[in-house]
Protein backbone atom coordinates (compact mmCIF):
# COMPACT_ATOMS: atom_id res chain seq x y z
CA UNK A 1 68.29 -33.35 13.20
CA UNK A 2 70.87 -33.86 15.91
CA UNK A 3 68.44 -34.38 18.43
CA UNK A 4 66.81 -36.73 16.39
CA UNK A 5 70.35 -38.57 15.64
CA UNK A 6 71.13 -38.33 19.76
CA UNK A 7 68.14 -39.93 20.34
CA UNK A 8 68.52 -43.20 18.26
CA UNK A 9 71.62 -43.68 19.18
CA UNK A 10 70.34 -43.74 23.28
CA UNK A 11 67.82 -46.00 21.80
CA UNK A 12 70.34 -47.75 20.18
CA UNK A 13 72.67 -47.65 23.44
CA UNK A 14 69.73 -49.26 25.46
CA UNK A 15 68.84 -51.74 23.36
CA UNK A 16 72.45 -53.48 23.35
CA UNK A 17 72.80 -52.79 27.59
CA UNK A 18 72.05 -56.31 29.24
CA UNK A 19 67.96 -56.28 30.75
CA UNK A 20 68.68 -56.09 34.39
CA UNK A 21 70.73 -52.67 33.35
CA UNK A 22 68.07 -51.41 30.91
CA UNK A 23 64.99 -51.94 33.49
CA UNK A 24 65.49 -48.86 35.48
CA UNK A 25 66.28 -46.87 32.51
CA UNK A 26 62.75 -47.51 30.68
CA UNK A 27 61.41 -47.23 33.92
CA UNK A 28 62.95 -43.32 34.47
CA UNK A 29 62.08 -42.56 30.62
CA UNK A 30 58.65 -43.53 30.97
CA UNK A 31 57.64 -41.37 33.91
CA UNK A 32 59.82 -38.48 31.72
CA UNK A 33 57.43 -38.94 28.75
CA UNK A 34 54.33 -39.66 30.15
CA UNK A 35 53.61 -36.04 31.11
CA UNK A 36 54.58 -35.14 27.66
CA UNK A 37 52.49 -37.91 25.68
CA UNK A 38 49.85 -36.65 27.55
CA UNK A 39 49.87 -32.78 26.77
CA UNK A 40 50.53 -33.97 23.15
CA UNK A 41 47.45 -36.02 23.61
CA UNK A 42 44.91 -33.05 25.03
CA UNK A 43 47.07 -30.88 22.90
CA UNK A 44 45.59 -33.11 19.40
CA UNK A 45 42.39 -33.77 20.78
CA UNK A 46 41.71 -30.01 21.10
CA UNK A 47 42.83 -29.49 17.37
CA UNK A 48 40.29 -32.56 16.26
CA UNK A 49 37.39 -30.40 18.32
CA UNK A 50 38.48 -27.51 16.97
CA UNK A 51 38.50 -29.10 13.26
CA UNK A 52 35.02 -30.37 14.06
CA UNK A 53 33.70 -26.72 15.31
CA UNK A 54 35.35 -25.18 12.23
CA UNK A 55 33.29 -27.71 9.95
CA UNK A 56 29.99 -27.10 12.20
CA UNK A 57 30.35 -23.16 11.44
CA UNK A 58 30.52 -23.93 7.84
CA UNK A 59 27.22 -25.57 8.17
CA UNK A 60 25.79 -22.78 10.60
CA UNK A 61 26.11 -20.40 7.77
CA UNK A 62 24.36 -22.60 5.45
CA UNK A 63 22.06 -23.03 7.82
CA UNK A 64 21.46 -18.88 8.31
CA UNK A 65 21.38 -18.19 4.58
CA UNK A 66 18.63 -20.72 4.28
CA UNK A 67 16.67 -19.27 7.33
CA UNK A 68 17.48 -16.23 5.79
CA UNK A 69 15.68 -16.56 2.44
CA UNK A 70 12.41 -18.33 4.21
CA UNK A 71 12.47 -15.21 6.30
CA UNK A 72 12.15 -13.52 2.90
CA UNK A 73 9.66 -15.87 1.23
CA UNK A 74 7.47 -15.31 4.40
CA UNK A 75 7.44 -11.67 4.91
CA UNK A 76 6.62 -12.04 0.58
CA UNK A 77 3.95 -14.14 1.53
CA UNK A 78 2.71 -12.04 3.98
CA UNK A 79 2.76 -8.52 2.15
CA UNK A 80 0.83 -10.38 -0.45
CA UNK A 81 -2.13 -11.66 2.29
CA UNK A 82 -2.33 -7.94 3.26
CA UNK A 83 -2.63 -7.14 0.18
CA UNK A 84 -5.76 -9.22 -0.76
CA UNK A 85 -7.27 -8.54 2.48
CA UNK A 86 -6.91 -5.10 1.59
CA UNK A 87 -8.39 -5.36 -2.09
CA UNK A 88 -11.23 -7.78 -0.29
CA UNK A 89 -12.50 -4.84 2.53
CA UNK A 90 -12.22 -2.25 -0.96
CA UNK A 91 -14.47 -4.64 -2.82
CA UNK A 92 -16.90 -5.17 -0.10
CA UNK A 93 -17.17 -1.42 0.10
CA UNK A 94 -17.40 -1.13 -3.08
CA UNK A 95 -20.35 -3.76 -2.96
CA UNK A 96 -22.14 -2.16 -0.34
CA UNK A 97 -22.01 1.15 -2.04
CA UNK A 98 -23.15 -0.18 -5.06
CA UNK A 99 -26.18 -1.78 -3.67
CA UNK A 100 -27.39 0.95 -1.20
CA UNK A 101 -28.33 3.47 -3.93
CA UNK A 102 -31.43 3.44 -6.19
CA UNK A 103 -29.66 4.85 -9.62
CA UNK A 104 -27.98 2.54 -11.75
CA UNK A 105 -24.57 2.35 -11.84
CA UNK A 106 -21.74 1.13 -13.89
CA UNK A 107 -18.67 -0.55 -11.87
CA UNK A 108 -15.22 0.44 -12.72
CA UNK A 109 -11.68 -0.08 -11.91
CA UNK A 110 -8.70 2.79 -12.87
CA UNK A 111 -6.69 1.63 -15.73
CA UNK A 112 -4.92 4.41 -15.93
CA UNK A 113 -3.47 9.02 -14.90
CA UNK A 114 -4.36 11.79 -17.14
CA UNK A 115 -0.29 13.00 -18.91
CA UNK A 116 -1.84 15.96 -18.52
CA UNK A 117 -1.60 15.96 -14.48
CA UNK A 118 -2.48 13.60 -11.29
CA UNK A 119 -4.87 15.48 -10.15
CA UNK A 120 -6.52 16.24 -13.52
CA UNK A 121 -8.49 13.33 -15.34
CA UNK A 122 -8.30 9.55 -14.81
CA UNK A 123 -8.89 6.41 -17.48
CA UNK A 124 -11.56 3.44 -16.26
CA UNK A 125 -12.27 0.46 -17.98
CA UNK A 126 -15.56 1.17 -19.20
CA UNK A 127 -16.55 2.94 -22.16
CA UNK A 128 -19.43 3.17 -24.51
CA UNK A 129 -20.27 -0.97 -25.22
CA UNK A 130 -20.66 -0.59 -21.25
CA UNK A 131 -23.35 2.09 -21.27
CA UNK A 132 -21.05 4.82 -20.29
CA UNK A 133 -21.50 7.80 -21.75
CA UNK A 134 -19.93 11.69 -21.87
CA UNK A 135 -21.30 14.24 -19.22
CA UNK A 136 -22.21 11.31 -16.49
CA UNK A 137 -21.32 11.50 -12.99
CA UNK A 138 -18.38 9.10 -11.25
CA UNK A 139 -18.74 8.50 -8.15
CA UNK A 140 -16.91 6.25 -4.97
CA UNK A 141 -18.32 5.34 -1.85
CA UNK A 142 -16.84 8.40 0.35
CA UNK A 143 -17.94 11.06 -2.39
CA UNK A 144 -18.10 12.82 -5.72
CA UNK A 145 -15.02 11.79 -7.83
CA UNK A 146 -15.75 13.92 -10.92
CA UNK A 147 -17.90 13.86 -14.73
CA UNK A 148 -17.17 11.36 -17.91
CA UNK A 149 -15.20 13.38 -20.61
CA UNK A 150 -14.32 11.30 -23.66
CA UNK A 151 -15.67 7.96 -23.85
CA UNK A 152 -14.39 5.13 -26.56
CA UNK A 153 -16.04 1.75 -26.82
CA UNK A 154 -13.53 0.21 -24.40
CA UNK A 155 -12.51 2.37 -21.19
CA UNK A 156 -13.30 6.39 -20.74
CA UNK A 157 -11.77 9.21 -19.08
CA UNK A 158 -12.89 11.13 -15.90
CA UNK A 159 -12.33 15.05 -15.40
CA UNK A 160 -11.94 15.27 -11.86
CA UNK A 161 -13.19 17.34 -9.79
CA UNK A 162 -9.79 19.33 -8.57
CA UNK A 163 -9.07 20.25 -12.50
CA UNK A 164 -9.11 23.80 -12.92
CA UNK A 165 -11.69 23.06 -15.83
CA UNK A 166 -14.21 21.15 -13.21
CA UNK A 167 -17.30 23.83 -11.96
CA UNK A 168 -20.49 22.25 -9.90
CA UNK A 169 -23.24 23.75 -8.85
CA UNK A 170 -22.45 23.13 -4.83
CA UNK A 171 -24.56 23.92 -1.50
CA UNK A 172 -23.76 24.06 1.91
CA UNK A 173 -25.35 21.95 3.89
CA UNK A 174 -25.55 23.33 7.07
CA UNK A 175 -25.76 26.73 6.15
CA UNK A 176 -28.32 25.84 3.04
CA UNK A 177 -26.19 28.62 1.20
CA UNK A 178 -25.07 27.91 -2.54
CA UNK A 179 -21.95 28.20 -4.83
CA UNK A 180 -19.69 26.78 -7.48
CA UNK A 181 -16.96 24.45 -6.62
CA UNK A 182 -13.77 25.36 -8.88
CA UNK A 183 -11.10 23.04 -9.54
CA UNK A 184 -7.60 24.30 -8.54
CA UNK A 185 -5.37 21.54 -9.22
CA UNK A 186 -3.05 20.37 -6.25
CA UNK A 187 -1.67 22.31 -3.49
CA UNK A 188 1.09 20.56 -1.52
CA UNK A 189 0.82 17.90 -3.41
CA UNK A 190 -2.61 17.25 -2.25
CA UNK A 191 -6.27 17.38 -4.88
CA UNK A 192 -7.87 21.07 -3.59
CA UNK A 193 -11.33 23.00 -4.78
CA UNK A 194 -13.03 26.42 -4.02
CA UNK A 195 -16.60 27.28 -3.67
CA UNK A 196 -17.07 30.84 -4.56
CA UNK A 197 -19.64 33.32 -4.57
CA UNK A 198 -20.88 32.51 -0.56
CA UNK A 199 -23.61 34.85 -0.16
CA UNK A 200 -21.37 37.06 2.48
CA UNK A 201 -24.03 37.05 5.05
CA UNK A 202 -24.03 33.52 5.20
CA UNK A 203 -21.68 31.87 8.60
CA UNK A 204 -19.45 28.97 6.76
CA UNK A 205 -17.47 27.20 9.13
CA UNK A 206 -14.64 25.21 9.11
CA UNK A 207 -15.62 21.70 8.77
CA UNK A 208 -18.70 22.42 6.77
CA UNK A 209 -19.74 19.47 4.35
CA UNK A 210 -20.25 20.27 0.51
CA UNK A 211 -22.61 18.39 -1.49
CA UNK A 212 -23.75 18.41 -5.45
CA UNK A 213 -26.89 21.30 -5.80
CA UNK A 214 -28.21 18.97 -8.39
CA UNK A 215 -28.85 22.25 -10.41
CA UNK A 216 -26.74 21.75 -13.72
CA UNK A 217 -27.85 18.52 -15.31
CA UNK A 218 -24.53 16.94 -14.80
CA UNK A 219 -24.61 16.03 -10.82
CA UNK A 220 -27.46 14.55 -9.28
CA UNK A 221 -28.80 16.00 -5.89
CA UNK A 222 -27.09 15.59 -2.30
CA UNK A 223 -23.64 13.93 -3.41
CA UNK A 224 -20.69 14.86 -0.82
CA UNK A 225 -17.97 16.86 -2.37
CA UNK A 226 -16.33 17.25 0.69
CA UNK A 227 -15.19 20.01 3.77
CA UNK A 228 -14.24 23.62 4.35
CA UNK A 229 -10.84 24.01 4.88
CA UNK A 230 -10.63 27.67 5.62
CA UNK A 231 -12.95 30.54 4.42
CA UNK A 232 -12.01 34.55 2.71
CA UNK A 233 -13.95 37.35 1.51
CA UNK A 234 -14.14 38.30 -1.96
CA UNK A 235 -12.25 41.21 -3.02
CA UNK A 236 -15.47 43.09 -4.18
CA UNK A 237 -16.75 42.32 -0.41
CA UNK A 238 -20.39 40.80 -1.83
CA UNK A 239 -19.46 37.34 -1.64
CA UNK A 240 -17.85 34.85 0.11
CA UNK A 241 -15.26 32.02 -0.75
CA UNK A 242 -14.31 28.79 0.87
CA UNK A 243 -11.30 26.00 0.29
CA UNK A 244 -12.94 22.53 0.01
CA UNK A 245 -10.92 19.38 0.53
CA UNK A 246 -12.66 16.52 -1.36
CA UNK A 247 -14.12 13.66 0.31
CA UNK A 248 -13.23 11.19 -1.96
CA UNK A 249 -9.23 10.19 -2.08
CA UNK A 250 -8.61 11.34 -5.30
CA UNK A 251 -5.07 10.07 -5.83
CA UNK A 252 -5.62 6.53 -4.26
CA UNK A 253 -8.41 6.10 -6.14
CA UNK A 254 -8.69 2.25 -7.41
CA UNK A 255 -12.66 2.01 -8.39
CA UNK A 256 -15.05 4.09 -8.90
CA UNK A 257 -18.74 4.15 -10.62
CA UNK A 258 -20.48 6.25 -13.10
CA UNK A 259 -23.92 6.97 -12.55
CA UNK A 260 -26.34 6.49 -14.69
CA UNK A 261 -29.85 7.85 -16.18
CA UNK A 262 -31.94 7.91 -13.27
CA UNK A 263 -34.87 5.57 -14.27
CA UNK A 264 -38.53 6.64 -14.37
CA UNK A 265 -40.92 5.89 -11.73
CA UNK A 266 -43.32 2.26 -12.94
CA UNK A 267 -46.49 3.32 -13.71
CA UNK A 268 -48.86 2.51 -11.04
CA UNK A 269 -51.37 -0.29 -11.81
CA UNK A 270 -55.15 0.59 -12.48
CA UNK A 271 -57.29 0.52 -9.84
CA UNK A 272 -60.40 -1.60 -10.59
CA UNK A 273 -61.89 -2.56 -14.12
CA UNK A 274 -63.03 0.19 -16.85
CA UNK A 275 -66.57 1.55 -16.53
């Protein structure tokens, strides 16, 4: 306040001093203030920049969230293209398969897990309006998935062939030895078999491939079950048992066919006109 009083009344003082006197005075005060007027003047235009850069980061972070969120919408986008290039390669598979065998064959999709465990039965979407019936085969492309249980008009379910209640008459294929593959449920969280009662002369190897006997009624002929895992001597000492790991991937199972009655040769035309 008092410097603001002392300096009106200077300004006051010069103003009533005769020109000639006042001259040098506004001449001295000018080259005083000038350094001043022009720190004040950087010294605002700074703030104004600053002002401006403060404003500009507000819109930077607009600008991020919305990068952020098409980020988002395109990594969506893109989990979804993998997705349906995945479910394309399946269904081309799944065509290939189905056209490459002679039996008939009734396309299905799983619907649905057994309560009773994972690795037990399955639902499809096929049931008895569809020609599916109990005690038929179901199949994938890499191997045996298992044998129709109950069957409604609409869907049906699948024993598989890692339930304890599964047994099929099995063979070894490179040692031309037979068995029966048991179910045993899961092991390490993984579907698992045995085939049991190996003659115990026979040589099974690790890696050995395990296919359907076609003995049974159930299973046709020459369908892959899957590998030996690792092989034991029964207790008795007559036979032989081996772990089996199925071929087909039982728990990321997403279609699968059931086979159907195998049909009967065409009769072959006559040859030339009755006698």
């Amino acid at each position: 306040m008092g410097i603001a009083l002392l300096a009106a009344a200077l300004a006051a003082g010069l103003w009533l001093l005769p020109a000639p006197a006042v001259r040098p005075l506004k001449g001295a005060a000018r080259r005083l203030v000038t350094p001043v007027q022009s720190v004040l003047i950087r010294g605002a235009a700074r703030v104004r920049e600053g002002w401006r850069t403060v404003r500009g980061m507000g819109g930077l972070v607009e600008r991020y969230q919305q990068l952020s969120e098409e980020i988002v919408e395109l990594q969506t986008d893109l989990r979804a293209m993998e997705t349906l290039e995945r479910e394309n390669r399946e269904l081309r598979e799944q065509l290939a398969f189905f056209r490459s065998t002679g039996r008939p064959m009734i396309a299905c999709e799983v619907v649905g897990r057994g309560i009773s465990g994972w690795w037990r039965t399955l639902r499809l979407n096929r049931g008895s309006r569809d020609g599916v019936r109990p005690g038929r085969a179901v199949v994938s492309p890499d191997g045996l998935v298992g044998s129709t249980a109950e069957v409604n008009a609409m869907s049906c379910e699948v024993r598989l062939l890692s339930d304890p209640s599964s047994w099929i008459s099995a063979r070894l294929v490179r040692a031309g030895s037979y068995g029966v593959v048991k179910g045993r449920g899961s092991e390490g969280g993984r579907p698992t078999c045995r085939i049991e009662f190996i003659n115990k002369d026979v040589e099974v190897r690790r890696g050995d491939t395990v296919v359907t006997s076609g003995l049974g009624g159930i299973y046709p002929e020459g369908l892959v079950i899957g590998y030996v895992e690792e092989v034991r001597t029964d207790r008795s000492g007559l036979y032989q048992s081996a772990g089996v790991v199925p071929k087909a991937d039982l728990g990321r199972l997403r279609f699968a066919f059931v086979l159907g009655a195998k049909k009967p040769p065409s009769p072959e035309p006559l040859q030339g006109g009755a006698p």
